[in-house]
Every structure is written in structure tokens, then in C-alpha cells.
C-alpha atoms as a PDB file:
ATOM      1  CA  UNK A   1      17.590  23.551   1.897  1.00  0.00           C
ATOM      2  CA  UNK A   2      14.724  21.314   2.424  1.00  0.00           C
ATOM      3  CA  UNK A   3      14.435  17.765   0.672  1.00  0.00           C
ATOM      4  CA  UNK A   4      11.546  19.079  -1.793  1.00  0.00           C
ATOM      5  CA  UNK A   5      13.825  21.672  -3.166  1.00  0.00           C
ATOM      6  CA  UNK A   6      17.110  19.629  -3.606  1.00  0.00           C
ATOM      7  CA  UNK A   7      15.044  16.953  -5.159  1.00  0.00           C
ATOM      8  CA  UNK A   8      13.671  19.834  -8.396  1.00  0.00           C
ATOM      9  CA  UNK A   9      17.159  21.603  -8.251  1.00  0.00           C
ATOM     10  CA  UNK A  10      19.753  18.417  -8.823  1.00  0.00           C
ATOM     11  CA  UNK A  11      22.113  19.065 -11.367  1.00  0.00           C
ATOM     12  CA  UNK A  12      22.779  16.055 -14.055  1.00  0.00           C
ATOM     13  CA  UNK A  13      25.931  14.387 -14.269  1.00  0.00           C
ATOM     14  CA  UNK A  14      28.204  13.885 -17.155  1.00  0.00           C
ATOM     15  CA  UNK A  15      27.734  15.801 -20.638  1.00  0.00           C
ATOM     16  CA  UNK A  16      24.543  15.906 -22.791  1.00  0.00           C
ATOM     17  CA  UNK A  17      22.967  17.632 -25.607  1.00  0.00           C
ATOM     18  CA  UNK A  18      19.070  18.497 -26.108  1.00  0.00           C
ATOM     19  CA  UNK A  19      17.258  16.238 -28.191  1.00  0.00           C
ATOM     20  CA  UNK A  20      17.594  17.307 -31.713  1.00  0.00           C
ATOM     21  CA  UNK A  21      16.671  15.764 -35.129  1.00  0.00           C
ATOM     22  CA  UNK A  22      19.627  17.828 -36.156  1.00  0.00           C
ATOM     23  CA  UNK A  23      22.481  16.326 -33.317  1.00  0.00           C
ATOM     24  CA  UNK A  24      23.476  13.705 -36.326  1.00  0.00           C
ATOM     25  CA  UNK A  25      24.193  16.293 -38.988  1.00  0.00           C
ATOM     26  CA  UNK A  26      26.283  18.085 -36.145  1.00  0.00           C
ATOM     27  CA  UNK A  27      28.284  14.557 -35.637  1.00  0.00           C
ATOM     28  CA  UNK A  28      28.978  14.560 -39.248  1.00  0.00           C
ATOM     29  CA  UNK A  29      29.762  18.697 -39.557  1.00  0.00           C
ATOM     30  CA  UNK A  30      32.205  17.723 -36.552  1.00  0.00           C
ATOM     31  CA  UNK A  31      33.984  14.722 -38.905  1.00  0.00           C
ATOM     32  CA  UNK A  32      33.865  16.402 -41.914  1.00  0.00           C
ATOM     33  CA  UNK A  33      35.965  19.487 -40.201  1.00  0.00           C
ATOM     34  CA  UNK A  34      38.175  16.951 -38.520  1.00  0.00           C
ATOM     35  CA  UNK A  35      38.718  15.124 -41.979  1.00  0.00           C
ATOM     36  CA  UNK A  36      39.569  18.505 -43.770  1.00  0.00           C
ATOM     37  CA  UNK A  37      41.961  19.658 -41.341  1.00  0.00           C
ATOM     38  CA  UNK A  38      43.963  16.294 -41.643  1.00  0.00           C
ATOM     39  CA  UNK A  39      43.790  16.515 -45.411  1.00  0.00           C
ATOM     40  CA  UNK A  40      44.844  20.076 -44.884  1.00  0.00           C
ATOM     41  CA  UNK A  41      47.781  19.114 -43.048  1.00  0.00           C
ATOM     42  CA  UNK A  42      48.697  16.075 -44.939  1.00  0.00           C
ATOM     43  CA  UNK A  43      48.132  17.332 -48.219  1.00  0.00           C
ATOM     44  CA  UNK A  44      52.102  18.628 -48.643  1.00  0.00           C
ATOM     45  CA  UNK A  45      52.937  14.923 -48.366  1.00  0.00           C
ATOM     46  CA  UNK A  46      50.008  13.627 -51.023  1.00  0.00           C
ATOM     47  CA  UNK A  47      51.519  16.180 -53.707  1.00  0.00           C
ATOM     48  CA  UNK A  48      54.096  19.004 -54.160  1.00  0.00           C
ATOM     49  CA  UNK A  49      52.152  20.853 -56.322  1.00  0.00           C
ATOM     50  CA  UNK A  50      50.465  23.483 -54.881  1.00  0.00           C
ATOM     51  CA  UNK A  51      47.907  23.719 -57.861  1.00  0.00           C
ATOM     52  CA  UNK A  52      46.769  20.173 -56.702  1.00  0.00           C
ATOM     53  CA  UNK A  53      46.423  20.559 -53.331  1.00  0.00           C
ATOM     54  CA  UNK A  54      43.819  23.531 -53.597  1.00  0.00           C
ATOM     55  CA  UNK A  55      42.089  21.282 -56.109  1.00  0.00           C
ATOM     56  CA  UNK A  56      42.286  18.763 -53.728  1.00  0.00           C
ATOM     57  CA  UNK A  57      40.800  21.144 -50.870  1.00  0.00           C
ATOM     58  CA  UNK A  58      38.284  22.434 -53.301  1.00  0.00           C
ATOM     59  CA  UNK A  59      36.945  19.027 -53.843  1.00  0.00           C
ATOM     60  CA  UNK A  60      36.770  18.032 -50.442  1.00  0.00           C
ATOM     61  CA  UNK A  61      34.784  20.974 -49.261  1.00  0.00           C
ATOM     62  CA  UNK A  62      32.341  20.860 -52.124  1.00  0.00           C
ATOM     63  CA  UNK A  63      31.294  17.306 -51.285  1.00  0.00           C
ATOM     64  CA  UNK A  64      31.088  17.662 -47.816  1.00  0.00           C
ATOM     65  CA  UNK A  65      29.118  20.747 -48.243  1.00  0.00           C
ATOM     66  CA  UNK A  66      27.033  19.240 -51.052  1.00  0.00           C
ATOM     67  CA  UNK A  67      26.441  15.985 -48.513  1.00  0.00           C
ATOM     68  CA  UNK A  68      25.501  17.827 -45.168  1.00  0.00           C
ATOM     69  CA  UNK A  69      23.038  20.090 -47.356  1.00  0.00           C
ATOM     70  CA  UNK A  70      21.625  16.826 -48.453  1.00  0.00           C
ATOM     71  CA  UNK A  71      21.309  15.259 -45.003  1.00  0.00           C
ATOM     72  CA  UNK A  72      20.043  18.818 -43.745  1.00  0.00           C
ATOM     73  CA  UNK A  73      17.339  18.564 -46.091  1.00  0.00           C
ATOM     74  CA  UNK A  74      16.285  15.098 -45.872  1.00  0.00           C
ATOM     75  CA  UNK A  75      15.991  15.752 -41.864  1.00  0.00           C
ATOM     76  CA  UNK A  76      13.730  19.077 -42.613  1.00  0.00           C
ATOM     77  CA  UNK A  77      11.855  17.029 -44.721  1.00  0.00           C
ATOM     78  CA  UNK A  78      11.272  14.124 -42.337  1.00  0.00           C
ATOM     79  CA  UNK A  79      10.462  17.077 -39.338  1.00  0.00           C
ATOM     80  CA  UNK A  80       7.975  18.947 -41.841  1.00  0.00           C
ATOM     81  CA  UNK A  81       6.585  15.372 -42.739  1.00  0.00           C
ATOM     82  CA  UNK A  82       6.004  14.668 -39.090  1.00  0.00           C
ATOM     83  CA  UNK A  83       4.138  17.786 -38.349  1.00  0.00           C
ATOM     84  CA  UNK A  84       1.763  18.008 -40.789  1.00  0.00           C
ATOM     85  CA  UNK A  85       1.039  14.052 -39.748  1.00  0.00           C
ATOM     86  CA  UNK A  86       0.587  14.934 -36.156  1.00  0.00           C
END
């Protein structure tokens, strides 16, 4: 191999993701499933009551859904906002 090619072919160390105006939202997808698997686990030893502990589930998963469609949005808006300025 000469030096040109090993110069264009070197392979990056250490792990990276693409620039995205999206890699937040995945940071906070990734703690919010974190989060409900804890709450999953631990919710026996919150309450005995079965009834309660879907409730408490529910209520989890509806605000983390209703927040990362919220973020998701605001960042769409922000990208479309861009664009049309560029």
C-alpha cells in the first residue's frame, strides 16, 4: 500500500455517531427507556397493588412519549426554520 492510499483509507478510532439534530432526542429516548425499565422493576416495591402499578406504568409512558414528541417537534421545527433561511 502506498502512503497516498493509507492516508484516504485510515479508519477512526473510538466510537462516534453522524452529526444529527436528532442525536439529543436519541440521548433522551435512551434515558427515558432506562428510567421505565427501573420503574418497571421497582414498581413491586413502590406498591402491592397491581392496579397501581399499571397506572403507574401508564403514566410514565404517556409523559415520556408526550415529551420526546415535543422535543421531536421543536427540533423539526428549528431544521425546517433553518432551511427555508438558508
Amino acid at each position: 500500500m502506498t502512503d497516498s492510499t493509507s492516508a484516504t483509507t485510515s479508519v477512526s478510532r473510538g466510537f462516534g455517531v453522524a452529526a444529527s439534530p436528532f442525536n439529543g432526542i436519541k440521548l433522551e429516548l435512551g434515558i427515558c427507556i432506562v428510567l421505565g425499565l427501573l420503574l418497571w422493576l421497582g414498581a413491586d416495591s413502590i406498591t402491592a397493588n397491581e392496579d397501581t402499578q399499571l397506572l403507574m406504568l401508564l403514566a410514565y409512558s404517556l409523559s415520556g412519549t408526550i415529551w420526546l414528541v415535543m422535543r421531536t417537534r421543536a427540533v423539526l421545527q428549528r431544521c425546517a426554520t433553518e432551511q427555508t433561511e438558508s
